[in-house]
N, C-alpha and C. Protein backbone atom coordinates (compact mmCIF):
# COMPACT_ATOMS: atom_id res chain seq x y z
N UNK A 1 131.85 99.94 54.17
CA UNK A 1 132.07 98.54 54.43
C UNK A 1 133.57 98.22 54.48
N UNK A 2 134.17 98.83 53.78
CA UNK A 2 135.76 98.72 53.78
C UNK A 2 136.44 99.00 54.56
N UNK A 3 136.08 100.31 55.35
CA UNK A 3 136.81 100.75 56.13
C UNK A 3 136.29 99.53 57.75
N UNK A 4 135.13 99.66 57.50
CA UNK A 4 134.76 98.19 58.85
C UNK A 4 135.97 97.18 59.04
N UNK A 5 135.88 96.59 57.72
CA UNK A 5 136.50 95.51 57.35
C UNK A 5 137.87 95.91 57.93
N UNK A 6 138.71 96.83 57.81
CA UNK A 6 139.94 97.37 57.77
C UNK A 6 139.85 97.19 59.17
N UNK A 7 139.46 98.06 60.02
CA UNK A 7 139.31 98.10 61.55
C UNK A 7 139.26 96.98 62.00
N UNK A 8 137.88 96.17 61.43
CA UNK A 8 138.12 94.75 62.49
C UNK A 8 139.46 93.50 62.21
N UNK A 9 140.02 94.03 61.33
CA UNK A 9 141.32 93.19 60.84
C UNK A 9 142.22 94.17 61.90
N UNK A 10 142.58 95.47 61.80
CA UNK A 10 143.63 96.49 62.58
C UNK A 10 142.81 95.64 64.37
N UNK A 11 141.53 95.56 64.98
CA UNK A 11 141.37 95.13 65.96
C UNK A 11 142.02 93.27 65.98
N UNK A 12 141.97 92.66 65.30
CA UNK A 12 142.58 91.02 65.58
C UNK A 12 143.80 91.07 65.69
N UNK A 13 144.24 92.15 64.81
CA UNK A 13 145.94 91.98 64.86
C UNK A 13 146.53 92.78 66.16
N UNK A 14 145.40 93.52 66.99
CA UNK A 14 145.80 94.34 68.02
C UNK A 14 145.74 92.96 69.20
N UNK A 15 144.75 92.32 69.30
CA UNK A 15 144.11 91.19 70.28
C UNK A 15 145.16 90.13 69.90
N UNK A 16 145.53 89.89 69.07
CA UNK A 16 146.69 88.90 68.77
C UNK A 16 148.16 89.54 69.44
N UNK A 17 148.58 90.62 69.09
CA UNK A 17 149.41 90.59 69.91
C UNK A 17 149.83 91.13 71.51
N UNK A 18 148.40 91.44 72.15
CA UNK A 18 148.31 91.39 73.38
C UNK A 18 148.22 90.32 73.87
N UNK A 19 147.78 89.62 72.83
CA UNK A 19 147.21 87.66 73.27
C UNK A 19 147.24 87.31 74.60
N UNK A 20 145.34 88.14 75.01
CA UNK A 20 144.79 87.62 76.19
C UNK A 20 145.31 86.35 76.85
N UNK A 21 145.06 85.31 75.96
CA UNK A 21 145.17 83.85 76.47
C UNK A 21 146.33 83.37 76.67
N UNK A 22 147.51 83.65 76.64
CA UNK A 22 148.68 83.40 77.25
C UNK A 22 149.36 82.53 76.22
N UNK A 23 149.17 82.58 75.13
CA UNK A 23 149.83 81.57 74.22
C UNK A 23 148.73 80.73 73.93
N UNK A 24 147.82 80.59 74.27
CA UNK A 24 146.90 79.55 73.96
C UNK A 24 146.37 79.74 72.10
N UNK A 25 146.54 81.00 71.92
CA UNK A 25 145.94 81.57 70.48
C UNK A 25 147.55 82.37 69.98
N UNK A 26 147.94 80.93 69.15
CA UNK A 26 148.96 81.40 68.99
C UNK A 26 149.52 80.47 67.78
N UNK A 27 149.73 81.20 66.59
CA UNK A 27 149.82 80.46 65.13
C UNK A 27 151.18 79.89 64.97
N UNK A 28 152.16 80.42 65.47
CA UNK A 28 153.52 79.33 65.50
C UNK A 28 154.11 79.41 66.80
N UNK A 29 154.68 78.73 67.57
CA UNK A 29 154.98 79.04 69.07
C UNK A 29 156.33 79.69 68.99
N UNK A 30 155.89 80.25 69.93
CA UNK A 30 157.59 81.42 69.98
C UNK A 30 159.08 80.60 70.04
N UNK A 31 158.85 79.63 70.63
CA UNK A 31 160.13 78.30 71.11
C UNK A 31 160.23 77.81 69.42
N UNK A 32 160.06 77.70 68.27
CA UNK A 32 160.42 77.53 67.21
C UNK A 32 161.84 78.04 66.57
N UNK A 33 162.73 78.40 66.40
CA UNK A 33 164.12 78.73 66.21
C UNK A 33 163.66 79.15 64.90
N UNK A 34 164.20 80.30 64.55
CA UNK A 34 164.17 81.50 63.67
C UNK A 34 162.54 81.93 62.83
N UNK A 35 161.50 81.22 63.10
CA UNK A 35 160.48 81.41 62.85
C UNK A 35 159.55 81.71 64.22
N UNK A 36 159.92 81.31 64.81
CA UNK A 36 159.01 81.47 66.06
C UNK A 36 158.25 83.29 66.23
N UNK A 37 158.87 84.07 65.62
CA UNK A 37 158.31 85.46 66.23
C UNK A 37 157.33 85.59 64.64
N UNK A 38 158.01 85.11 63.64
CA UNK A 38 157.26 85.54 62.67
C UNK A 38 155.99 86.12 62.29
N UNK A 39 155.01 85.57 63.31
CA UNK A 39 153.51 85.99 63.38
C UNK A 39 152.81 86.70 64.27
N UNK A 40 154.08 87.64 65.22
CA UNK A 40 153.98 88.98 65.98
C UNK A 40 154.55 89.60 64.77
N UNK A 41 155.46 89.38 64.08
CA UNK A 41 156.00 90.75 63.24
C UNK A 41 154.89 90.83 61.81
N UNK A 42 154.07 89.73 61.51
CA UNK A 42 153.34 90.02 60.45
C UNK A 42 151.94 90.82 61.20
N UNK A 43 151.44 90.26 62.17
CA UNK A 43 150.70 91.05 63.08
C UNK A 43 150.95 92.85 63.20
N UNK A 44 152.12 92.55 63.74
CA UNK A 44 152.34 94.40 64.06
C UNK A 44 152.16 94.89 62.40
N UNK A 45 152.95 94.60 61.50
CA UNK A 45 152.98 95.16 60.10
C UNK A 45 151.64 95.37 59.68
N UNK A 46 150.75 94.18 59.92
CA UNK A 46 148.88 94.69 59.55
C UNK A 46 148.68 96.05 60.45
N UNK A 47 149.18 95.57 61.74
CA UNK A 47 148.49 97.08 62.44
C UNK A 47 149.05 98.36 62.16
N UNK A 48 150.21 98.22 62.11
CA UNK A 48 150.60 99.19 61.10
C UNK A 48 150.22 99.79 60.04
N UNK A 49 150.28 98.80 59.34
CA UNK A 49 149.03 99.38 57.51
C UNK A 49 147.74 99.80 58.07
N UNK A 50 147.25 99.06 59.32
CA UNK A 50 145.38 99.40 59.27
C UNK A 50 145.77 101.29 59.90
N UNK A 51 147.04 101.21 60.62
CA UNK A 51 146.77 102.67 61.11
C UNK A 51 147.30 104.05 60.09
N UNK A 52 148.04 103.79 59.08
CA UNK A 52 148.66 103.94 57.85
C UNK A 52 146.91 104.08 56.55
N UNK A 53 146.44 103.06 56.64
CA UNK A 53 145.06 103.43 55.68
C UNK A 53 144.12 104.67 56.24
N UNK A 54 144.10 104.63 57.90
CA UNK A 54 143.07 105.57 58.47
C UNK A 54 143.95 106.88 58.66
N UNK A 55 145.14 107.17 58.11
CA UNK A 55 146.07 108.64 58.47
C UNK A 55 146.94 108.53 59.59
N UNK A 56 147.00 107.64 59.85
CA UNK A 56 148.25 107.90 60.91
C UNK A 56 149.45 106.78 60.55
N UNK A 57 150.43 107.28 60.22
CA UNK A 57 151.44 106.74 59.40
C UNK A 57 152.40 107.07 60.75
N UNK A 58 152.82 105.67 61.74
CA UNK A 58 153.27 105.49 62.47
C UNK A 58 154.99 105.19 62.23
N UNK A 59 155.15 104.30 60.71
CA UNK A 59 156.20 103.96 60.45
C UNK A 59 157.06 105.36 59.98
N UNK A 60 157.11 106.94 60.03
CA UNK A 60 157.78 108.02 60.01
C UNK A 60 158.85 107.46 61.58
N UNK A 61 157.83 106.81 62.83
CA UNK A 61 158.66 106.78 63.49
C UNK A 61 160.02 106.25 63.33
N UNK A 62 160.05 105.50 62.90
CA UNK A 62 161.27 104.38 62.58
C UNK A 62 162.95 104.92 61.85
N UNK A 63 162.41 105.82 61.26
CA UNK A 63 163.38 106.54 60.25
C UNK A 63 163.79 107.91 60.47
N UNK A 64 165.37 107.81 60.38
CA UNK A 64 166.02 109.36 60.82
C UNK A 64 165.97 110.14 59.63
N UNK A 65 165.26 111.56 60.27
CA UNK A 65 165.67 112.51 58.76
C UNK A 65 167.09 112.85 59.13
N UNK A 66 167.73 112.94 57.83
CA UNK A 66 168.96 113.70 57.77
C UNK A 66 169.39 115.12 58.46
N UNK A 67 170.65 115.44 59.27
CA UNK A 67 170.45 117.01 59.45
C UNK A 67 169.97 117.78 58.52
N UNK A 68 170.20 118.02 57.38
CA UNK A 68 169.89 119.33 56.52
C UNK A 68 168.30 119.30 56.87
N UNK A 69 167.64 118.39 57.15
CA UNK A 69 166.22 118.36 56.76
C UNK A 69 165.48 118.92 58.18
N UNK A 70 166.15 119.27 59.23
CA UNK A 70 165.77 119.73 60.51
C UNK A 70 165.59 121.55 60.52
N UNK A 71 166.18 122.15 59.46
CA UNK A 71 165.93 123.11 59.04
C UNK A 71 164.76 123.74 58.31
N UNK A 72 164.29 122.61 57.53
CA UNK A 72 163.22 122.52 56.75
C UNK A 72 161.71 122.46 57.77
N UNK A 73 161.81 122.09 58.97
CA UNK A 73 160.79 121.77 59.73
C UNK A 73 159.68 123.03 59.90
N UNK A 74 160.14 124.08 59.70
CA UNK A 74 159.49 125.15 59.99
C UNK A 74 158.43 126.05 59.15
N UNK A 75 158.86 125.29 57.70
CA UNK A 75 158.46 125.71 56.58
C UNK A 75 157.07 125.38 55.70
């Protein structure tokens, strides 16, 4: 049941920020000055965690390993 639950939350936050409807489904409008994106970036961060709970830990992308640690890759 949990993991359902997880998915159909990782699916709204996927449909939210494709947002079929053109803005029509849309919790703060983007034209707002320094808040306006806020609820694409809390969006992506759920989809993130929902893909992070099921094993795929996407946020490795984001972050440089150090040289020394490119050595280590093989091991």
């Amino acid at each position: 049941m949990k993991k359902t639950l997880v998915a159909l939350v990782g699916v709204l936050a996927f449909l939210y920020l494709i947002n079929p409807t053109m803005g029509l489904f849309e919790i703060l409008p983007d034209n707002l000055p320094l808040v306006g994106n806020l609820d694409e970036a809390t969006a992506t961060m759920v989809l993130l965690a929902v893909f992070r709970y099921f094993g795929w830990d996407l946020t490795k992308l984001f972050f440089r390993r150090p040289p020394s640690d490119y050595r280590k890759v093989g091991r």
